[in-house]
PDB file of N, CA and C in Angstrom:
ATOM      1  N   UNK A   1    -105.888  27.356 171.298  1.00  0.00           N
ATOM      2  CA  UNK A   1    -105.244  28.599 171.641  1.00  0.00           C
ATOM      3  C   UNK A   1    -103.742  28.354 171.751  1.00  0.00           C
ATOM      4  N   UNK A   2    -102.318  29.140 171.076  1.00  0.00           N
ATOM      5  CA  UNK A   2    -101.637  29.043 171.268  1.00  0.00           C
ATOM      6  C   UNK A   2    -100.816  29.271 172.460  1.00  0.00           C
ATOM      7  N   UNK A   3    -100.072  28.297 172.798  1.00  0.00           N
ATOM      8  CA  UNK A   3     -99.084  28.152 174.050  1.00  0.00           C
ATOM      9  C   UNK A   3     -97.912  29.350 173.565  1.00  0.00           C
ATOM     10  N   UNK A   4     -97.343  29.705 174.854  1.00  0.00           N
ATOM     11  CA  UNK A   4     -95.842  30.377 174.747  1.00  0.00           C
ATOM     12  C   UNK A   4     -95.151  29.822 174.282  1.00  0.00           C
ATOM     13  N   UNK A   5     -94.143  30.146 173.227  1.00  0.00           N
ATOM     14  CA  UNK A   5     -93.167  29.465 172.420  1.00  0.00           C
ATOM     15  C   UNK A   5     -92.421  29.543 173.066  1.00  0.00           C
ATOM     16  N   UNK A   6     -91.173  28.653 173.237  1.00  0.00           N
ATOM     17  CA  UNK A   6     -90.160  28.278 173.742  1.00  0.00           C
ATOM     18  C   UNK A   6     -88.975  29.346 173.328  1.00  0.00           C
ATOM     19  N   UNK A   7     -88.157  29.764 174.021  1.00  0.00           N
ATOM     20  CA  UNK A   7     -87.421  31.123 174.308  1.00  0.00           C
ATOM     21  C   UNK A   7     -86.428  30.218 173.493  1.00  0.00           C
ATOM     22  N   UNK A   8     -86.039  30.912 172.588  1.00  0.00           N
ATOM     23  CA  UNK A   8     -84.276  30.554 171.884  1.00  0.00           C
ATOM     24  C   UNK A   8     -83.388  31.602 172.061  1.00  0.00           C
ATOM     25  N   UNK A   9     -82.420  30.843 172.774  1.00  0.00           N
ATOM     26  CA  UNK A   9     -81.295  31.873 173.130  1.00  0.00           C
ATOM     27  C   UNK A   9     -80.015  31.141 172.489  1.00  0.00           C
ATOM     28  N   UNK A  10     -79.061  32.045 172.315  1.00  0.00           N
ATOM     29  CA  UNK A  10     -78.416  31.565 171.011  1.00  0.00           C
ATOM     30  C   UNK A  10     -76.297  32.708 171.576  1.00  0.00           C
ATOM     31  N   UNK A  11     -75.473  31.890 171.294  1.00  0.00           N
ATOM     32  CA  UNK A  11     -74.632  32.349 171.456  1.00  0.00           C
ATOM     33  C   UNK A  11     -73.776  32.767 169.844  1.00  0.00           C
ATOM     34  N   UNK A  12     -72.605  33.837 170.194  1.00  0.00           N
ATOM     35  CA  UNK A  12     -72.518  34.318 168.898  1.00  0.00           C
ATOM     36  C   UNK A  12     -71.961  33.608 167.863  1.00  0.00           C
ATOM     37  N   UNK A  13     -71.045  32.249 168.475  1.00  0.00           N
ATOM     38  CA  UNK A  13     -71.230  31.038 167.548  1.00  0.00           C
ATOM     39  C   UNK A  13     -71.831  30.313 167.211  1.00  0.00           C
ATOM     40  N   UNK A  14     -72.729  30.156 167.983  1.00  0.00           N
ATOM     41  CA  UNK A  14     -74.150  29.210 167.771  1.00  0.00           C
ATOM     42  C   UNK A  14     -74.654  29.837 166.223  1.00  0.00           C
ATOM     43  N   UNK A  15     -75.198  31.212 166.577  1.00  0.00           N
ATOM     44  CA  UNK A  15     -75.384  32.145 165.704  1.00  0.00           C
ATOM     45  C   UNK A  15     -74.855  32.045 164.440  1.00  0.00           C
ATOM     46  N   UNK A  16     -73.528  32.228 164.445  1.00  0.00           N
ATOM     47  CA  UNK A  16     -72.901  32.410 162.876  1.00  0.00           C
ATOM     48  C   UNK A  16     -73.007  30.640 162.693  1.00  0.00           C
ATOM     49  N   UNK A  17     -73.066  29.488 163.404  1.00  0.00           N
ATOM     50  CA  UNK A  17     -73.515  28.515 162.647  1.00  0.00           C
ATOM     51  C   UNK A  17     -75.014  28.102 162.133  1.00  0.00           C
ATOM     52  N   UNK A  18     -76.056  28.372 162.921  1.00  0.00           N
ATOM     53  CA  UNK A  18     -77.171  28.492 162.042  1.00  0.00           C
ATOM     54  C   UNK A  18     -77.788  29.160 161.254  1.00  0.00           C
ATOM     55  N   UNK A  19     -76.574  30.587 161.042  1.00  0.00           N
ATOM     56  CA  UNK A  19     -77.104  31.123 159.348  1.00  0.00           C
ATOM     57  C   UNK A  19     -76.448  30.749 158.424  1.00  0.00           C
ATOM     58  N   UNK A  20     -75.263  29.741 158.826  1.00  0.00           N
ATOM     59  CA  UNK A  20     -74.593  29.285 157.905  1.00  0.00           C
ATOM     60  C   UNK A  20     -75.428  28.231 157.196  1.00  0.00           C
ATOM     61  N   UNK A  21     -75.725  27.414 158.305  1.00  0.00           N
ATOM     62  CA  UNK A  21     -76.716  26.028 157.988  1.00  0.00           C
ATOM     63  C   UNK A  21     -78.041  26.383 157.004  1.00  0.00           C
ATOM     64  N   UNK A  22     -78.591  27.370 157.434  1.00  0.00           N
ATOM     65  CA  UNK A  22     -80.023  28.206 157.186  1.00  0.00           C
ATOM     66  C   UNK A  22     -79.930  28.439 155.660  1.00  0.00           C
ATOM     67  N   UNK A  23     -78.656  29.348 155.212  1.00  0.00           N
ATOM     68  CA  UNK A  23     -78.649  29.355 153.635  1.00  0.00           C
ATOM     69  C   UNK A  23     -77.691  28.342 152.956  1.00  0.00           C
ATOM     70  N   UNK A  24     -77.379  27.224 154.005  1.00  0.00           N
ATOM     71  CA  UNK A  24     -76.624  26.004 153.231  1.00  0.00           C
ATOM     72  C   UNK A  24     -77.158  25.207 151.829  1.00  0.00           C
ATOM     73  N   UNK A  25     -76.293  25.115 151.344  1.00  0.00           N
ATOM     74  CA  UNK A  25     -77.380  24.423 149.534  1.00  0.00           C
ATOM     75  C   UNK A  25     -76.283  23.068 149.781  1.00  0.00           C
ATOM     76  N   UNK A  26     -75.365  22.716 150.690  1.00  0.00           N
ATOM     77  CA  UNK A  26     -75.122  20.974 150.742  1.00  0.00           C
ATOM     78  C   UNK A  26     -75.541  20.282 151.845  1.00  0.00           C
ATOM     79  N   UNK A  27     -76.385  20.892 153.152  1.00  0.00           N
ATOM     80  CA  UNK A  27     -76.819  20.162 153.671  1.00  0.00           C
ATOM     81  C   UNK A  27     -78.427  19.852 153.153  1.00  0.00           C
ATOM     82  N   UNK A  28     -78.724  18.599 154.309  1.00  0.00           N
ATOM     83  CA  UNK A  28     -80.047  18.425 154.173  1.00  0.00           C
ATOM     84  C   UNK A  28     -80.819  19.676 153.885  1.00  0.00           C
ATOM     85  N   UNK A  29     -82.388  19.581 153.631  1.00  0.00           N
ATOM     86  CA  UNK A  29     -83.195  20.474 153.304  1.00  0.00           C
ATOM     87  C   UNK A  29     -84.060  20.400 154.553  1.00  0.00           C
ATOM     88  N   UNK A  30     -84.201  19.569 154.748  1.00  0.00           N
ATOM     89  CA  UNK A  30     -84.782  19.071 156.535  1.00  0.00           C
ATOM     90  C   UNK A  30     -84.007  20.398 157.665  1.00  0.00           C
ATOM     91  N   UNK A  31     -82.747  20.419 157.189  1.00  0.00           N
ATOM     92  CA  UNK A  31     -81.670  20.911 158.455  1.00  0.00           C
ATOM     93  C   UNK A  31     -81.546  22.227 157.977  1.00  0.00           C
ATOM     94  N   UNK A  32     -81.470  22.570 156.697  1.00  0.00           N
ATOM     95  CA  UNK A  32     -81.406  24.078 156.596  1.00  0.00           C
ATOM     96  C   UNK A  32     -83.140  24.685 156.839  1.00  0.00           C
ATOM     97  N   UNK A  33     -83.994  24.046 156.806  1.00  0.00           N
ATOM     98  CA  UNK A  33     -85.574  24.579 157.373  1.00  0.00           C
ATOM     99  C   UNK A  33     -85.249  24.882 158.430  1.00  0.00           C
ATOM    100  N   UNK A  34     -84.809  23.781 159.375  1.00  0.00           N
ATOM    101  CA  UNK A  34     -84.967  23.674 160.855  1.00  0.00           C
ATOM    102  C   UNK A  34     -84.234  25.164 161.344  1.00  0.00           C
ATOM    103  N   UNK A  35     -82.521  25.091 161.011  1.00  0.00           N
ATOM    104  CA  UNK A  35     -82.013  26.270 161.075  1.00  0.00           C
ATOM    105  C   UNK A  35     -82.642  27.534 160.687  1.00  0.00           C
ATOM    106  N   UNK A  36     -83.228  27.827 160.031  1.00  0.00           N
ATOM    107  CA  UNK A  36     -84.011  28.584 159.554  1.00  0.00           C
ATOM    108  C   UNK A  36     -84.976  29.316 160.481  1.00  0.00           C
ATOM    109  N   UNK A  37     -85.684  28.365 161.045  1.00  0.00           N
ATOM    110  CA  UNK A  37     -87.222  27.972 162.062  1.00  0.00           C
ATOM    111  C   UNK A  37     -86.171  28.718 163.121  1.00  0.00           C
ATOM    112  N   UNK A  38     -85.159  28.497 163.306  1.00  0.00           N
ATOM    113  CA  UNK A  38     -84.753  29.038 164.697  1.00  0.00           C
ATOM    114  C   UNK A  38     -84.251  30.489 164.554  1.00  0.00           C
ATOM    115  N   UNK A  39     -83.200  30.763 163.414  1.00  0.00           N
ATOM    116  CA  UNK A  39     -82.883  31.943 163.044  1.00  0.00           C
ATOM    117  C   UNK A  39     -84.071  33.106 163.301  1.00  0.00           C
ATOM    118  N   UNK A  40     -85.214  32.798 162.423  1.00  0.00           N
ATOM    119  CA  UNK A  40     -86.537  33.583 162.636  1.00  0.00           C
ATOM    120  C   UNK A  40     -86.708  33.519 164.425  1.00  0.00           C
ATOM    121  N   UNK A  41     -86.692  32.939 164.798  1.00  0.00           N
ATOM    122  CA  UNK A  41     -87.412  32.905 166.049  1.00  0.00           C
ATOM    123  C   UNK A  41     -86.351  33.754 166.672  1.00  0.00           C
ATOM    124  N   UNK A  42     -84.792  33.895 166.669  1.00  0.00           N
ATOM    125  CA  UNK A  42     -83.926  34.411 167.007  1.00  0.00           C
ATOM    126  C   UNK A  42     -84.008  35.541 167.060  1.00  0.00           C
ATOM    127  N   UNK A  43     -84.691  35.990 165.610  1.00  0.00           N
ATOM    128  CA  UNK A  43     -84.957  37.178 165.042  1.00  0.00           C
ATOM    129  C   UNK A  43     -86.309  38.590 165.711  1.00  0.00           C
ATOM    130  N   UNK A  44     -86.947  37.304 166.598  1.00  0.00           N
ATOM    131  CA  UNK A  44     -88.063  37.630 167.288  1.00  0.00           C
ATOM    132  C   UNK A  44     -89.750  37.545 166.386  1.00  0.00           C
ATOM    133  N   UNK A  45     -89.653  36.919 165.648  1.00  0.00           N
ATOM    134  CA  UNK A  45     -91.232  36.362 164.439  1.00  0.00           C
ATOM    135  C   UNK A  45     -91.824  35.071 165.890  1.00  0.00           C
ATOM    136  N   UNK A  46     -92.930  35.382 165.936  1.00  0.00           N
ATOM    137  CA  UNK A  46     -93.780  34.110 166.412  1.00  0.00           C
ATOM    138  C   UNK A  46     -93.627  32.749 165.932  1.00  0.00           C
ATOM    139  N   UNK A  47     -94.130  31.735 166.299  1.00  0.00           N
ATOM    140  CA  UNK A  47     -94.020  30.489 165.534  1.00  0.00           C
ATOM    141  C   UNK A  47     -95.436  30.761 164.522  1.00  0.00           C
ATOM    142  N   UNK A  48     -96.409  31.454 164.501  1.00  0.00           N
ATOM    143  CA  UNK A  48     -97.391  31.826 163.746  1.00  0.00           C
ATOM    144  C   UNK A  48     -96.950  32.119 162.452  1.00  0.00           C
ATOM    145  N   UNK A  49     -96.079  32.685 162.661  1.00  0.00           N
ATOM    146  CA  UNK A  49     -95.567  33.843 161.533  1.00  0.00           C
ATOM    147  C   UNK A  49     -94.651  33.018 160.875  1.00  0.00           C
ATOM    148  N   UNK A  50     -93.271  31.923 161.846  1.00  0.00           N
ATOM    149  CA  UNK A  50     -92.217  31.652 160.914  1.00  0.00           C
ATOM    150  C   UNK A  50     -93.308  30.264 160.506  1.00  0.00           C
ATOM    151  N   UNK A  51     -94.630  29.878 160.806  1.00  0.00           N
ATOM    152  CA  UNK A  51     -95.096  28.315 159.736  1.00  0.00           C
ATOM    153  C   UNK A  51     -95.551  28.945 158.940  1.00  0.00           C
ATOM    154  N   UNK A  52     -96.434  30.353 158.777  1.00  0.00           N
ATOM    155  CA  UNK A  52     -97.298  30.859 157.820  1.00  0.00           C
ATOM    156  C   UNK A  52     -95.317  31.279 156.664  1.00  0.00           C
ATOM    157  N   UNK A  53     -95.012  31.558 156.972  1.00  0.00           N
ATOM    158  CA  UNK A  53     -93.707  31.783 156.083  1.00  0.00           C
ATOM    159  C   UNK A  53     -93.269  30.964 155.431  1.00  0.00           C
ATOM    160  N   UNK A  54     -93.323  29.779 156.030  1.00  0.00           N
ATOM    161  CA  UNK A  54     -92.132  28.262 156.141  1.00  0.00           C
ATOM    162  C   UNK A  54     -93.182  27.679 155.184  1.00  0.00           C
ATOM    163  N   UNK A  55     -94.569  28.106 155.349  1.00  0.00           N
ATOM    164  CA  UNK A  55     -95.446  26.787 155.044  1.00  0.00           C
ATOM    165  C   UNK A  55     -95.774  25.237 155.685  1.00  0.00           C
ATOM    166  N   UNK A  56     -95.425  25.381 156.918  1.00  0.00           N
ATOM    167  CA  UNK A  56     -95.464  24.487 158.114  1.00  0.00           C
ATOM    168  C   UNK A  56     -97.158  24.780 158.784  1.00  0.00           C
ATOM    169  N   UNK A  57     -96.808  23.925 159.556  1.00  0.00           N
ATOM    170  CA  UNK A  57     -97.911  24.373 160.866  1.00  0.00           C
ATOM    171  C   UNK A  57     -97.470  24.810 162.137  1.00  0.00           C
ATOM    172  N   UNK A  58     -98.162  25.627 163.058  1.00  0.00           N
ATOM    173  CA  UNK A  58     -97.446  26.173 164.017  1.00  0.00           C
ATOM    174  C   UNK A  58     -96.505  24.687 164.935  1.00  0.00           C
ATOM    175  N   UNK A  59     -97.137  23.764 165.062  1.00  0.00           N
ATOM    176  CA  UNK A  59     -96.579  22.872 165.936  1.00  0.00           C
ATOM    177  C   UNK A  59     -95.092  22.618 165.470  1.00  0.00           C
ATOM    178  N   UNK A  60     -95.472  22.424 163.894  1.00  0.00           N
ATOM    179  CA  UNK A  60     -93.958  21.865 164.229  1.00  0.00           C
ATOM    180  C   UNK A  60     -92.615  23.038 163.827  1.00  0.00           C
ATOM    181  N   UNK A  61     -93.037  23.704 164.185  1.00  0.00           N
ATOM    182  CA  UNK A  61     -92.263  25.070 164.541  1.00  0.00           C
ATOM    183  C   UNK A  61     -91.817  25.243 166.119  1.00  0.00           C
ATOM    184  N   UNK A  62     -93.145  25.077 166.506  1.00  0.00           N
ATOM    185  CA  UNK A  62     -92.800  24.634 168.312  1.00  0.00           C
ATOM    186  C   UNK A  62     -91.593  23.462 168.705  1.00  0.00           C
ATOM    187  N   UNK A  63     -91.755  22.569 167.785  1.00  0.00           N
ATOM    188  CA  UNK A  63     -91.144  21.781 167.938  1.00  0.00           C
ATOM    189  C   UNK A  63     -89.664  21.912 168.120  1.00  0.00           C
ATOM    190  N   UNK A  64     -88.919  22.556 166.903  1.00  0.00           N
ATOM    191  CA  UNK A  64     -87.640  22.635 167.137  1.00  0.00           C
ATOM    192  C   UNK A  64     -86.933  23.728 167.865  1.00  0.00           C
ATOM    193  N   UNK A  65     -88.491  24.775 168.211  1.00  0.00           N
ATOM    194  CA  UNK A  65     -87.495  25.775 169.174  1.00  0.00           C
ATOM    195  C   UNK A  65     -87.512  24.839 170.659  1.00  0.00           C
ATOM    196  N   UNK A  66     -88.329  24.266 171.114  1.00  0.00           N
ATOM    197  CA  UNK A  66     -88.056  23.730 172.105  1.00  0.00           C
ATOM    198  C   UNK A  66     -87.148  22.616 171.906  1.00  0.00           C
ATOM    199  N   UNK A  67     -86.792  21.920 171.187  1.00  0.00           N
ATOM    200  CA  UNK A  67     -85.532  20.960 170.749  1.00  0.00           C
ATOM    201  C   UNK A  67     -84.411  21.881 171.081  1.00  0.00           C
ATOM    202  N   UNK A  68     -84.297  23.196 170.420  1.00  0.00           N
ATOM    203  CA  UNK A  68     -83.281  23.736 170.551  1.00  0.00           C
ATOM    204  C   UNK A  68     -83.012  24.124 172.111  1.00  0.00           C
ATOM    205  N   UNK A  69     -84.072  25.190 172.869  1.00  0.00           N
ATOM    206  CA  UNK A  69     -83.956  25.400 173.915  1.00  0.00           C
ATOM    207  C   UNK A  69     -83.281  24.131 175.192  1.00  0.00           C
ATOM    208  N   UNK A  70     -84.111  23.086 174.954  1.00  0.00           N
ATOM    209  CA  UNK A  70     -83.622  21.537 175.486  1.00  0.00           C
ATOM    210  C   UNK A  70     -82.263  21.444 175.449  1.00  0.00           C
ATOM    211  N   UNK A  71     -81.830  21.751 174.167  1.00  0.00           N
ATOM    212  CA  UNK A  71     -80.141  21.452 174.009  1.00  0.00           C
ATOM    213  C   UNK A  71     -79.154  22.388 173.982  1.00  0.00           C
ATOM    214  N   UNK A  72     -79.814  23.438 174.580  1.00  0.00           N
ATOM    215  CA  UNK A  72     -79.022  24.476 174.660  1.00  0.00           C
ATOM    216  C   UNK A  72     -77.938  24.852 175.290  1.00  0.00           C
ATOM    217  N   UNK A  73     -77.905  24.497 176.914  1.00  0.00           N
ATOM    218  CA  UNK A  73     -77.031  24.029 177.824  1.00  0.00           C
ATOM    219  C   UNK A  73     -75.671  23.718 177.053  1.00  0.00           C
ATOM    220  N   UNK A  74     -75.729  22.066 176.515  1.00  0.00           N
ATOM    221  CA  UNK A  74     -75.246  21.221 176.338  1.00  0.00           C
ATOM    222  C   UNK A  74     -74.518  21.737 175.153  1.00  0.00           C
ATOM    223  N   UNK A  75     -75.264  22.627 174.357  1.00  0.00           N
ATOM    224  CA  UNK A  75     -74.820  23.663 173.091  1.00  0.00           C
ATOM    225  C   UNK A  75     -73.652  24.413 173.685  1.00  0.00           C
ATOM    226  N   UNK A  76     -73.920  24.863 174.824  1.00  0.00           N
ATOM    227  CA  UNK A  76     -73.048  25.729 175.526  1.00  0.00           C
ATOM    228  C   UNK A  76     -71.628  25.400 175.886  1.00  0.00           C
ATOM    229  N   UNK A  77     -71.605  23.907 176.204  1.00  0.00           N
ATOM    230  CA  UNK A  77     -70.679  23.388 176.892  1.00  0.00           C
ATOM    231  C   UNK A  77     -69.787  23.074 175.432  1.00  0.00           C
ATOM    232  N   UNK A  78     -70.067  23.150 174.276  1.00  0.00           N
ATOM    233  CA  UNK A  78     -69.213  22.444 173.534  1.00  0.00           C
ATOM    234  C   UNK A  78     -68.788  23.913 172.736  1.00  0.00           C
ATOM    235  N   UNK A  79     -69.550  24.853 172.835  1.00  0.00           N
ATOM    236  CA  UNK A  79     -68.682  26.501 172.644  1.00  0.00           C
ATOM    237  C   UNK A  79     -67.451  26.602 173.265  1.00  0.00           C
ATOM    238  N   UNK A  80     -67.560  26.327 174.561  1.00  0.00           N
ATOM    239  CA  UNK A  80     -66.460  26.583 175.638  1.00  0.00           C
ATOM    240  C   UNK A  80     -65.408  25.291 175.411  1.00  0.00           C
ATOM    241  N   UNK A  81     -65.867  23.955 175.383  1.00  0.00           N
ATOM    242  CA  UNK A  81     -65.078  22.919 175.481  1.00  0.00           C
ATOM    243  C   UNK A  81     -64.249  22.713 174.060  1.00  0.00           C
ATOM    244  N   UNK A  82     -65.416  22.496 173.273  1.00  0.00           N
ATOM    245  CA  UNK A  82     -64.925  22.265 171.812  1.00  0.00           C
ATOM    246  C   UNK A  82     -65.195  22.512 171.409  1.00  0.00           C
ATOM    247  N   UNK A  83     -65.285  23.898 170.880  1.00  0.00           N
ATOM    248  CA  UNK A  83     -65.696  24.793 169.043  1.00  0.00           C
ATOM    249  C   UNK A  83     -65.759  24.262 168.269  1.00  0.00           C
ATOM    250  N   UNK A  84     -64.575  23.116 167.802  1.00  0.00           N
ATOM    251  CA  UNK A  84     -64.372  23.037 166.424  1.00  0.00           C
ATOM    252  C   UNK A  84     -65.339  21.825 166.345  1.00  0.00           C
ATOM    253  N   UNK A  85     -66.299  21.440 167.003  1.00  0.00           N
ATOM    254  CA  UNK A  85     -67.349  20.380 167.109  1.00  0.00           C
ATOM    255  C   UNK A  85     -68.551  21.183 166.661  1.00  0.00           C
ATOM    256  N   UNK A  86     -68.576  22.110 167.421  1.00  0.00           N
ATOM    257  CA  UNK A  86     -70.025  23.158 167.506  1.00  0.00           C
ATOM    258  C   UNK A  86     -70.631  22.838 166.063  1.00  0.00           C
ATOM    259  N   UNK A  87     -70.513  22.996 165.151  1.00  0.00           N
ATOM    260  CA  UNK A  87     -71.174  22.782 163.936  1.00  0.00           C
ATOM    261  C   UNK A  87     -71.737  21.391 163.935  1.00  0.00           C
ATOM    262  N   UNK A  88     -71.252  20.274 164.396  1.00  0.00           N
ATOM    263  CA  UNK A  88     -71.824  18.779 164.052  1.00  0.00           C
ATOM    264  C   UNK A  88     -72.533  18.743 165.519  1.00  0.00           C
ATOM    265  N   UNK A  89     -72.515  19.421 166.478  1.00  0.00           N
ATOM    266  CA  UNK A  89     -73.370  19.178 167.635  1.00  0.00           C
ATOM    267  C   UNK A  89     -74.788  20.085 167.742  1.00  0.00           C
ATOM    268  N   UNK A  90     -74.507  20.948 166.177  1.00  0.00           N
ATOM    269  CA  UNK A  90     -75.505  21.416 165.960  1.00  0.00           C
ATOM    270  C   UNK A  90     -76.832  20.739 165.279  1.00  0.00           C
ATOM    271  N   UNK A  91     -75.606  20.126 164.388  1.00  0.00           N
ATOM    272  CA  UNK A  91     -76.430  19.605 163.199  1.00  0.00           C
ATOM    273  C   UNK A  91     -76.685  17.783 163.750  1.00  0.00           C
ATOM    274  N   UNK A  92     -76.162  17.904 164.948  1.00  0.00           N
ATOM    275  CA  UNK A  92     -77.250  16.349 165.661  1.00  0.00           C
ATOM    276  C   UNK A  92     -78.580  17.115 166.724  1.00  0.00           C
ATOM    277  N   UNK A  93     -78.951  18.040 166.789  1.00  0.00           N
ATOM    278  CA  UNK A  93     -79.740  18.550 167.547  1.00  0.00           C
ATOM    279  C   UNK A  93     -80.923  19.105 166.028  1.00  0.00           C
ATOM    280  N   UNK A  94     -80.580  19.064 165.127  1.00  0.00           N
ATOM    281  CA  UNK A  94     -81.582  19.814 164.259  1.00  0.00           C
ATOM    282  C   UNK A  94     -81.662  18.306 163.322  1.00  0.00           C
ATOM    283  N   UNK A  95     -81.276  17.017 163.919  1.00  0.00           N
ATOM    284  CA  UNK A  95     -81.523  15.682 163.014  1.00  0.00           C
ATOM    285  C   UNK A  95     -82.681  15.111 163.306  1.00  0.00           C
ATOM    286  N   UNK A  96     -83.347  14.201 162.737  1.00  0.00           N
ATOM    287  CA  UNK A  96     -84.030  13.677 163.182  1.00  0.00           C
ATOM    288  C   UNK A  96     -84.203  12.731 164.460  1.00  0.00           C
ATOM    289  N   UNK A  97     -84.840  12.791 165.122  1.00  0.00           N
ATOM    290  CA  UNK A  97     -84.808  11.704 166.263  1.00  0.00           C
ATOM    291  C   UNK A  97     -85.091  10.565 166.346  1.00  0.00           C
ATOM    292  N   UNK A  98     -84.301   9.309 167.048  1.00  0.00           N
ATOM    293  CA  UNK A  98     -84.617   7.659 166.340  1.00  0.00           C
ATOM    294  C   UNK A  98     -86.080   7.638 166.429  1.00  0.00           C
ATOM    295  N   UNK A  99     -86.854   7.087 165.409  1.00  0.00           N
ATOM    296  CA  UNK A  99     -88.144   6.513 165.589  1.00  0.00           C
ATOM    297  C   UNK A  99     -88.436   5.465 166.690  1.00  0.00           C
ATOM    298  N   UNK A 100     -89.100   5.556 167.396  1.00  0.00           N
ATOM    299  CA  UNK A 100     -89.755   4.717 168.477  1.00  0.00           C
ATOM    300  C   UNK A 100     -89.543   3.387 167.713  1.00  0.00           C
ATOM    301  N   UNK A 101     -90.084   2.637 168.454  1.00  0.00           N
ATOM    302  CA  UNK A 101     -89.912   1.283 168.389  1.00  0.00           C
ATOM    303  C   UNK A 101     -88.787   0.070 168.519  1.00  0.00           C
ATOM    304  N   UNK A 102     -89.245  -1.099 168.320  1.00  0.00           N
ATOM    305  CA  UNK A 102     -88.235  -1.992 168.483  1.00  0.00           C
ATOM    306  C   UNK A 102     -87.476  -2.063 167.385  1.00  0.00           C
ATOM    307  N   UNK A 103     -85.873  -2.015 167.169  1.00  0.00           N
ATOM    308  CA  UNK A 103     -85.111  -2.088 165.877  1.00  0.00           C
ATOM    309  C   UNK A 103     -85.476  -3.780 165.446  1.00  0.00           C
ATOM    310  N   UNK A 104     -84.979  -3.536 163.894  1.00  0.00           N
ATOM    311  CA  UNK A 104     -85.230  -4.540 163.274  1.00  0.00           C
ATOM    312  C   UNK A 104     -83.860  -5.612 163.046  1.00  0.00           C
ATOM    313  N   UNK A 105     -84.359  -6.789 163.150  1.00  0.00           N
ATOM    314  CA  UNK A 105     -83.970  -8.156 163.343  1.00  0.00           C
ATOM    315  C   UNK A 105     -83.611  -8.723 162.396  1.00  0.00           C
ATOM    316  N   UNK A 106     -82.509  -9.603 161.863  1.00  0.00           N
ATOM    317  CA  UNK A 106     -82.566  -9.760 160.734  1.00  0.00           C
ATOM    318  C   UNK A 106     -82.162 -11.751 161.132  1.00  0.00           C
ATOM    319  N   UNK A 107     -82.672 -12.681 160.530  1.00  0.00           N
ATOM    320  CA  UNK A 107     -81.735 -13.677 160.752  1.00  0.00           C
ATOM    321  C   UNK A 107     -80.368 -14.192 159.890  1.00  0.00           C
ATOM    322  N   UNK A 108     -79.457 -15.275 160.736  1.00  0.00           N
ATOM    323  CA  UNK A 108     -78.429 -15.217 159.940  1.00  0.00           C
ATOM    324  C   UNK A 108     -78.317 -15.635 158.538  1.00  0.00           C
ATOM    325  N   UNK A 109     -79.753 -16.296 158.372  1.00  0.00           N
ATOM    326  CA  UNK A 109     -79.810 -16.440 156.557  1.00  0.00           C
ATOM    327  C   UNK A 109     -80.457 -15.263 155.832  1.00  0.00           C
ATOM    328  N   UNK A 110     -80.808 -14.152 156.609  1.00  0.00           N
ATOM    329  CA  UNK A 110     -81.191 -13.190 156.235  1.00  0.00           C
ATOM    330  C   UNK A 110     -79.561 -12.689 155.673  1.00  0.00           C
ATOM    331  N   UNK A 111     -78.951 -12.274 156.617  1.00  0.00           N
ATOM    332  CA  UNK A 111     -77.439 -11.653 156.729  1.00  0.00           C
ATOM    333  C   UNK A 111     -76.884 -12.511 155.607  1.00  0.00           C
ATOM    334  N   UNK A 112     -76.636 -13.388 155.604  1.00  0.00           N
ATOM    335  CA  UNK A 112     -75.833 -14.340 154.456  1.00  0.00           C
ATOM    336  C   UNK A 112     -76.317 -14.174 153.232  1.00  0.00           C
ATOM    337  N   UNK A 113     -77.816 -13.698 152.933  1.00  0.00           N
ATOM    338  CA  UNK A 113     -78.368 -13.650 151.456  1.00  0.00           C
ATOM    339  C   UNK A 113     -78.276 -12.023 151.118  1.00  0.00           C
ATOM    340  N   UNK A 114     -78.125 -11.312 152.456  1.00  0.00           N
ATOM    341  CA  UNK A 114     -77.748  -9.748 151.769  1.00  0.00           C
ATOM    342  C   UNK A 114     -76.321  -9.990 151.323  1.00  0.00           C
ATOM    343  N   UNK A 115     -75.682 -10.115 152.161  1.00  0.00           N
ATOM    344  CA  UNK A 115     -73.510 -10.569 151.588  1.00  0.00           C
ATOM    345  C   UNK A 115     -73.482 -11.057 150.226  1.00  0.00           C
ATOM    346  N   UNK A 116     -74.268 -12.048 149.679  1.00  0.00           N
ATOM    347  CA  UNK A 116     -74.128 -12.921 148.531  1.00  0.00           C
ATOM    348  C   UNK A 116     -74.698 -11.810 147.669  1.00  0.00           C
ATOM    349  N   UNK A 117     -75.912 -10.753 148.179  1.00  0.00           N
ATOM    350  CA  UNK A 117     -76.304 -10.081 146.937  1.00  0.00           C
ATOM    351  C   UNK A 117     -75.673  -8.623 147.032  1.00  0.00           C
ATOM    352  N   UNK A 118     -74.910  -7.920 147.710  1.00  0.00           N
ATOM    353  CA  UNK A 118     -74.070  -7.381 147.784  1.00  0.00           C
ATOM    354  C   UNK A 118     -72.726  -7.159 147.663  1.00  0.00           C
ATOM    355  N   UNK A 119     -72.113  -8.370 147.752  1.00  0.00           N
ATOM    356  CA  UNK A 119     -70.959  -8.879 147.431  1.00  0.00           C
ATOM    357  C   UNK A 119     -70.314  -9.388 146.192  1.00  0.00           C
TER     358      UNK A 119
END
């Protein structure tokens, strides 16, 4: 049974940057979906409606309105503080998130044989 979707509230710059993002043809395709996923939801469509649209599944529709809602605040503070950021503090909130795990290790003859084959 579906849960309540996460409320997106959206300011009027926020706004004119994720319909910018939404019909962008040089960003990612990942980031203009995502923008997208929220625009609709902005728009007032269910998450039912924007995966049956999107061709998603409802979850991960859930997903980025509550990503968004999460960072919304913080969205806020950089309207007021720094505008001319607002677009790249958008587009780190609609990125992917680091994958779990431990980063990878390389040793120093590892490092020395990438230089030699790169170099």
């Amino acid at each position: 049974m579906p849960g309540k979707a996460a409320k997106v509230r959206v300011s009027e710059r926020q706004w004119a940057v994720l319909q910018e993002l939404s019909r962008s043809r040089t960003v990612a395709k990942a980031i203009v979906q995502r923008a997208l996923i929220l625009v609709r939801g902005i728009q007032g469509l269910q998450n039912e409606q924007i995966a049956a649209e999107m061709g998603l599944i409802r979850r991960q529709v859930g997903v980025w309105r509550r990503r968004w809602r999460d960072a919304w605040e913080a969205l806020c503070v950089w309207v007021c503080t720094e505008p001319h950021q607002l677009r790249e503090a958008i587009l780190d909130v609609l990125s992917d998130a680091p994958l779990p795990g431990r980063p990878v290790k390389t040793t120093a003859d590892q490092d020395a044989h990438t230089v030699a084959v790169d170099g």
